[in-house]
C-alpha atoms as a PDB file:
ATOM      1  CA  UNK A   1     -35.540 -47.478 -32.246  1.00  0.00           C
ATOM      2  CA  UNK A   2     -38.893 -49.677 -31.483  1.00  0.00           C
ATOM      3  CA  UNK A   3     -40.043 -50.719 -35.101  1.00  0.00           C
ATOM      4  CA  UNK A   4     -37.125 -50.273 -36.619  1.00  0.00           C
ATOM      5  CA  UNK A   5     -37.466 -53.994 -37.380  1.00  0.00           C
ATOM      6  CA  UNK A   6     -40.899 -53.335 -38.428  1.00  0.00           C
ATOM      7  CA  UNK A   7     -39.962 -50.771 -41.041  1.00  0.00           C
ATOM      8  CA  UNK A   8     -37.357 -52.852 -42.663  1.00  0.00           C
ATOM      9  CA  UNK A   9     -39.984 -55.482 -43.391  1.00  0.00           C
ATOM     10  CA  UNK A  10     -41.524 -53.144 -46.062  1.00  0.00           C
ATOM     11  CA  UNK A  11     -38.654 -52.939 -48.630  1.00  0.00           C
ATOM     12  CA  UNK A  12     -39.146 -49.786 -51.556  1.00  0.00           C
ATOM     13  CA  UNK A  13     -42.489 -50.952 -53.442  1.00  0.00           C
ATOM     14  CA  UNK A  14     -44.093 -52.941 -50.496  1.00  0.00           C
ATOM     15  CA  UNK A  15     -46.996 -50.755 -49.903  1.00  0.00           C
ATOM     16  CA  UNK A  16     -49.657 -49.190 -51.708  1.00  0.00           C
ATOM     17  CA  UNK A  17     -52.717 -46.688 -50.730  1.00  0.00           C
ATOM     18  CA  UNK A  18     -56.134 -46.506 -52.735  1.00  0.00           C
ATOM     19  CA  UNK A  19     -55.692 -50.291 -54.313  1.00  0.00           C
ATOM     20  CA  UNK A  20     -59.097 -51.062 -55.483  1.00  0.00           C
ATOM     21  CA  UNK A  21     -60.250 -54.890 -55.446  1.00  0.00           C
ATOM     22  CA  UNK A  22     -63.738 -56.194 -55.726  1.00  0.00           C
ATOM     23  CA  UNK A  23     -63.477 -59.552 -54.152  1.00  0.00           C
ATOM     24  CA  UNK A  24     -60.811 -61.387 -51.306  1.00  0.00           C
ATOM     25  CA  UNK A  25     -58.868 -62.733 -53.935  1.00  0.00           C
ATOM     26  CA  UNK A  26     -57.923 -59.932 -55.644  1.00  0.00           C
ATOM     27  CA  UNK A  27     -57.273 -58.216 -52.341  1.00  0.00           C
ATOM     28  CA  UNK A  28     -54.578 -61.035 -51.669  1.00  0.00           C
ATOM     29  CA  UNK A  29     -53.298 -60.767 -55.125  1.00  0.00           C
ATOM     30  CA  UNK A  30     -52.581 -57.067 -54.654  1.00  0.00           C
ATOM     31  CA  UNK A  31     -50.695 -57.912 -51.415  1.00  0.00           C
ATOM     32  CA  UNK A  32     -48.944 -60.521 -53.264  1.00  0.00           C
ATOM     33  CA  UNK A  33     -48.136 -58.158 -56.466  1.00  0.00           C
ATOM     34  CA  UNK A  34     -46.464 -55.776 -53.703  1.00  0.00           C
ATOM     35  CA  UNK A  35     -44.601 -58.581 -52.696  1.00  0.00           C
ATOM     36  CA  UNK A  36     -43.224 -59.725 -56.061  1.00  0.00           C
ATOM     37  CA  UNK A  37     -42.709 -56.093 -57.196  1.00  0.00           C
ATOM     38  CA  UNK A  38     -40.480 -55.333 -53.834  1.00  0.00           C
ATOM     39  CA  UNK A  39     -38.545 -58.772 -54.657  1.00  0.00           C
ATOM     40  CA  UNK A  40     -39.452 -60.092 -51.322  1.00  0.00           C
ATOM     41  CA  UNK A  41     -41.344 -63.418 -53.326  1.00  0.00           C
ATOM     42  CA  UNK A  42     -42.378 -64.890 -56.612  1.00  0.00           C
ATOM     43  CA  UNK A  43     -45.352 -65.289 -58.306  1.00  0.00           C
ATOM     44  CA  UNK A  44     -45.809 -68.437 -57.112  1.00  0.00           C
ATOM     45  CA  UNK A  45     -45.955 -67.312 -53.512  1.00  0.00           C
ATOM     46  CA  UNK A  46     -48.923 -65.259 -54.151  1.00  0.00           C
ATOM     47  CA  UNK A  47     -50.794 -68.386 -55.616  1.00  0.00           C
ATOM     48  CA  UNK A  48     -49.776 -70.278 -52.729  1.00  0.00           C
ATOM     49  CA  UNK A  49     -51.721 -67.018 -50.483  1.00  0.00           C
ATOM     50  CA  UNK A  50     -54.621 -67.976 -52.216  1.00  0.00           C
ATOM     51  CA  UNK A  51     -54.663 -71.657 -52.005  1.00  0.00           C
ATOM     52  CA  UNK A  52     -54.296 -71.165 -48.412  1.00  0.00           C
ATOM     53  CA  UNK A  53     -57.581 -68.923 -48.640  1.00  0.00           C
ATOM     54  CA  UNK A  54     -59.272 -71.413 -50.571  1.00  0.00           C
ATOM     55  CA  UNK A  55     -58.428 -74.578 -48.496  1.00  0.00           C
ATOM     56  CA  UNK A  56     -58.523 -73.332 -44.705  1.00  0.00           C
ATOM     57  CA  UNK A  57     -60.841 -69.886 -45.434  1.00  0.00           C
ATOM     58  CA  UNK A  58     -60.316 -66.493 -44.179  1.00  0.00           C
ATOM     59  CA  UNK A  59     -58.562 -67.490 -40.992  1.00  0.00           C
ATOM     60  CA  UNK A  60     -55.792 -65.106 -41.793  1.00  0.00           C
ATOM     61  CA  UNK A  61     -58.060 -61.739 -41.043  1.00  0.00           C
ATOM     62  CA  UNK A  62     -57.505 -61.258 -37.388  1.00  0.00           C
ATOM     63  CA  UNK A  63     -59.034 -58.428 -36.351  1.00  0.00           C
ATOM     64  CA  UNK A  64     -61.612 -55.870 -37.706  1.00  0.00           C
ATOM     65  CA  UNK A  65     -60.747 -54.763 -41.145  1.00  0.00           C
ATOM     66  CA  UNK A  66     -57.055 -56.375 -40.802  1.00  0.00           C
ATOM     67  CA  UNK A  67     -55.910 -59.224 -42.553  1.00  0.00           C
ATOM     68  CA  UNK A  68     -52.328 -60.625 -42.778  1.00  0.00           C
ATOM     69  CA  UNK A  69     -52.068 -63.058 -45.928  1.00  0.00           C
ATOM     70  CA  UNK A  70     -49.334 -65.841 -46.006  1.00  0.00           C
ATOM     71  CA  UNK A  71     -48.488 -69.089 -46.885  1.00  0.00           C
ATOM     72  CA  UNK A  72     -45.643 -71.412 -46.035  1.00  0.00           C
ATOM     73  CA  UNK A  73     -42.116 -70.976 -46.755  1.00  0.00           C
ATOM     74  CA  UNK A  74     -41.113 -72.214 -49.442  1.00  0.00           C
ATOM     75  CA  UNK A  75     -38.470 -71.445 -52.574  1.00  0.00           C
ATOM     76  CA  UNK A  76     -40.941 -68.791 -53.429  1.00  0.00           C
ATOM     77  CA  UNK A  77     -39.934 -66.675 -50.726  1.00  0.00           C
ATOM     78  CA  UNK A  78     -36.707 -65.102 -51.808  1.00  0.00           C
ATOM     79  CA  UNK A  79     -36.642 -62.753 -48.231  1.00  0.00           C
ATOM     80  CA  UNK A  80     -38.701 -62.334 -45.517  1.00  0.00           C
ATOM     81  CA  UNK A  81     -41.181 -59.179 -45.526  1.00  0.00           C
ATOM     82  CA  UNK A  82     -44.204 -57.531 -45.128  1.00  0.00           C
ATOM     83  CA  UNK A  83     -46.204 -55.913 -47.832  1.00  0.00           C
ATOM     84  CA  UNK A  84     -49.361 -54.033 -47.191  1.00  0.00           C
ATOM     85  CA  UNK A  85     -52.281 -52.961 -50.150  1.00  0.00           C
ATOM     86  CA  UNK A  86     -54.514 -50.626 -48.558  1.00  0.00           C
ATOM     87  CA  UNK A  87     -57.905 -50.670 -49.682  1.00  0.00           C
ATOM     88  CA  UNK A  88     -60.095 -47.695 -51.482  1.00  0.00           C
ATOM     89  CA  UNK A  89     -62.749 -49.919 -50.445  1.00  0.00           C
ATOM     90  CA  UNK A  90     -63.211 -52.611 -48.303  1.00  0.00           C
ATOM     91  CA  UNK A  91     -64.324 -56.195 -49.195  1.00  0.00           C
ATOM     92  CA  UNK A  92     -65.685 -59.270 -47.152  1.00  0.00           C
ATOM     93  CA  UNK A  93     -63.666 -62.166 -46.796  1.00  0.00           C
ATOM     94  CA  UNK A  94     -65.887 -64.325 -44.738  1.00  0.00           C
ATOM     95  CA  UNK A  95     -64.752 -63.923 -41.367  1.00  0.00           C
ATOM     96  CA  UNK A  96     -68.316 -62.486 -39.719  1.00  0.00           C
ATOM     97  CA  UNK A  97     -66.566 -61.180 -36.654  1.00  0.00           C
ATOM     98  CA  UNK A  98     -63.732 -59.257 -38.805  1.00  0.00           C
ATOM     99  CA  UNK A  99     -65.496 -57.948 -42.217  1.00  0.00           C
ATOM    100  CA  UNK A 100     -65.027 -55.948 -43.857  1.00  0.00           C
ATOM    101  CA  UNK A 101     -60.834 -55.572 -44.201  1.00  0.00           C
ATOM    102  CA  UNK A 102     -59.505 -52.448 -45.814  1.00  0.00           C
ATOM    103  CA  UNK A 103     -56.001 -53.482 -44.701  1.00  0.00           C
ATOM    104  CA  UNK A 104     -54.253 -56.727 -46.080  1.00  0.00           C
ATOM    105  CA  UNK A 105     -51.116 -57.057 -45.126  1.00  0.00           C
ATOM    106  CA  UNK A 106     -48.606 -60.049 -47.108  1.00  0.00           C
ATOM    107  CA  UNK A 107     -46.379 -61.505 -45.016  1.00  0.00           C
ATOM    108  CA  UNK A 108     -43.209 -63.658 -46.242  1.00  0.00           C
ATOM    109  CA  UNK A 109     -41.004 -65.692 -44.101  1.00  0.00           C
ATOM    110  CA  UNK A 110     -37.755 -68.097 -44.972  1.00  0.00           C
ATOM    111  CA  UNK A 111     -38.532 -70.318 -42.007  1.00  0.00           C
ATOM    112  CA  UNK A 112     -41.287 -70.413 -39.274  1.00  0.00           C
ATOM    113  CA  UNK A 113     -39.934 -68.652 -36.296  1.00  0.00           C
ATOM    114  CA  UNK A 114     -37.496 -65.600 -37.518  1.00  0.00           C
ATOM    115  CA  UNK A 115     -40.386 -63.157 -38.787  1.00  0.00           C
ATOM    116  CA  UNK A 116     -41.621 -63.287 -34.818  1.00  0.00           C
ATOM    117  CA  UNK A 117     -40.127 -60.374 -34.064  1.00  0.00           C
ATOM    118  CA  UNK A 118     -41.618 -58.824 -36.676  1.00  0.00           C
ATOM    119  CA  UNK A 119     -45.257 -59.760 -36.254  1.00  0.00           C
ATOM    120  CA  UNK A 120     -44.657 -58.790 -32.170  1.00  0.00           C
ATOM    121  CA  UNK A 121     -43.998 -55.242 -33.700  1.00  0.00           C
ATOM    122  CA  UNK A 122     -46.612 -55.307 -36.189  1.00  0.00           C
ATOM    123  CA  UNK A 123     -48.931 -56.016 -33.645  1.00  0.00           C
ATOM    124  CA  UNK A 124     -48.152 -53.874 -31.701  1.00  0.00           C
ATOM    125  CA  UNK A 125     -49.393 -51.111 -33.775  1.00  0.00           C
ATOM    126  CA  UNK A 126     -52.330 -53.240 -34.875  1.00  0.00           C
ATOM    127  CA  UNK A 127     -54.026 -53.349 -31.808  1.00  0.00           C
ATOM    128  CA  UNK A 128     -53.577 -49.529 -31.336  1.00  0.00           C
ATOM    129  CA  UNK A 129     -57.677 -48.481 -33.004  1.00  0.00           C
ATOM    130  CA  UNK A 130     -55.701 -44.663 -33.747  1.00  0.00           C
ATOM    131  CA  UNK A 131     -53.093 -46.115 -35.326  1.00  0.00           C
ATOM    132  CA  UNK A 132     -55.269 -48.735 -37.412  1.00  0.00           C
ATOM    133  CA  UNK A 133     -58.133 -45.960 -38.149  1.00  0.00           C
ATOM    134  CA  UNK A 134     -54.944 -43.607 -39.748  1.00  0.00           C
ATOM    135  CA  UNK A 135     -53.675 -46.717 -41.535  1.00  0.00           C
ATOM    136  CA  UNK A 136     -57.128 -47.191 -42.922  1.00  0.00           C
ATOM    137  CA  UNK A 137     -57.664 -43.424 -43.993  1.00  0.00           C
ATOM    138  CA  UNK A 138     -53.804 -42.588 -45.202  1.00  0.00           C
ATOM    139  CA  UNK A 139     -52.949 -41.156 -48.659  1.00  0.00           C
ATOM    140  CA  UNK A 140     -49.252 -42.161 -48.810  1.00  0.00           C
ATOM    141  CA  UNK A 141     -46.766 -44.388 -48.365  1.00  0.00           C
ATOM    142  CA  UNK A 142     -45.304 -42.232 -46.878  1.00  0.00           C
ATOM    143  CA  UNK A 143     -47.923 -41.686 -44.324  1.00  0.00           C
ATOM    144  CA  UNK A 144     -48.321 -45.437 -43.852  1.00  0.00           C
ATOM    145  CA  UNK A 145     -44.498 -46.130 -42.948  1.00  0.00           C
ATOM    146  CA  UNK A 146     -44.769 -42.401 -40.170  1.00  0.00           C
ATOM    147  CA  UNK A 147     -48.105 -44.622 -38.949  1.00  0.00           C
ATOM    148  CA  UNK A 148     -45.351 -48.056 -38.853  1.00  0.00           C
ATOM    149  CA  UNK A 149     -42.945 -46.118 -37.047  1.00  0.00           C
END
């Protein structure tokens, strides 16, 4: 099945709906939190998300209201993953062609090329407006991993 790849990127705990934030960073943390709490990475990897953001900027959001926060691998990454924190309301980040994001996505890889497939599926359904829109507006996690599908 197409996505099936996809789907097992979000382990149990990955994704939350209504996560409210009031600035980028805490819109990175949350991704990050998901991350820790579905034991894809530690603490530490969520710190590194944000020094990324604070040295290089909001490179990372990629298309209108999408971002996909990362950092490097490192020993922080216990497995590769995707977690995504869907937004009750979306914040700037900086990127004038892309703000606001309501979808920030934390992505986690043990080297630099075997999460490809991955991100080939994820955007897939990212540049799919539908698909985004329901990702955007979606009540569940539930919903969000029929939307992934």
């Amino acid at each position: 099945m197409a996505g099936s790849a996809l789907l097992d990127a979000f382990a149990p705990g990955s994704i939350a709906v209504g996560v409210s934030v009031s600035s980028r960073e805490q819109a990175i943390s949350a991704a990050g939190d998901l991350l820790v709490a579905s034991g894809r990475t530690t603490d530490a990897y969520t710190d590194a998300m944000l020094a990324v953001l604070a040295d290089l900027g909001p490179y990372f959001v990629i298309a209108p209201s999408i971002a996909i926060a990362h950092a490097r691998p490192s020993e922080a990454v216990l497995s590769a993953g995707l977690s995504l924190a869907v937004l009750s309301q979306p914040v700037v980040f900086g990127n004038s062609a892309n703000d606001p994001v309501g979808l920030v996505f934390g992505l986690c890889a043990l080297d630099h090329d075997s999460h490809l497939e991955v991100l080939s599926q994820l955007a897939e359904v990212l540049t799919d407006a539908e698909r985004v829109n329901n990702l955007l507006n979606a009540s569940t996690e539930a919903d969000i991993r029929r939307l992934l599908s």
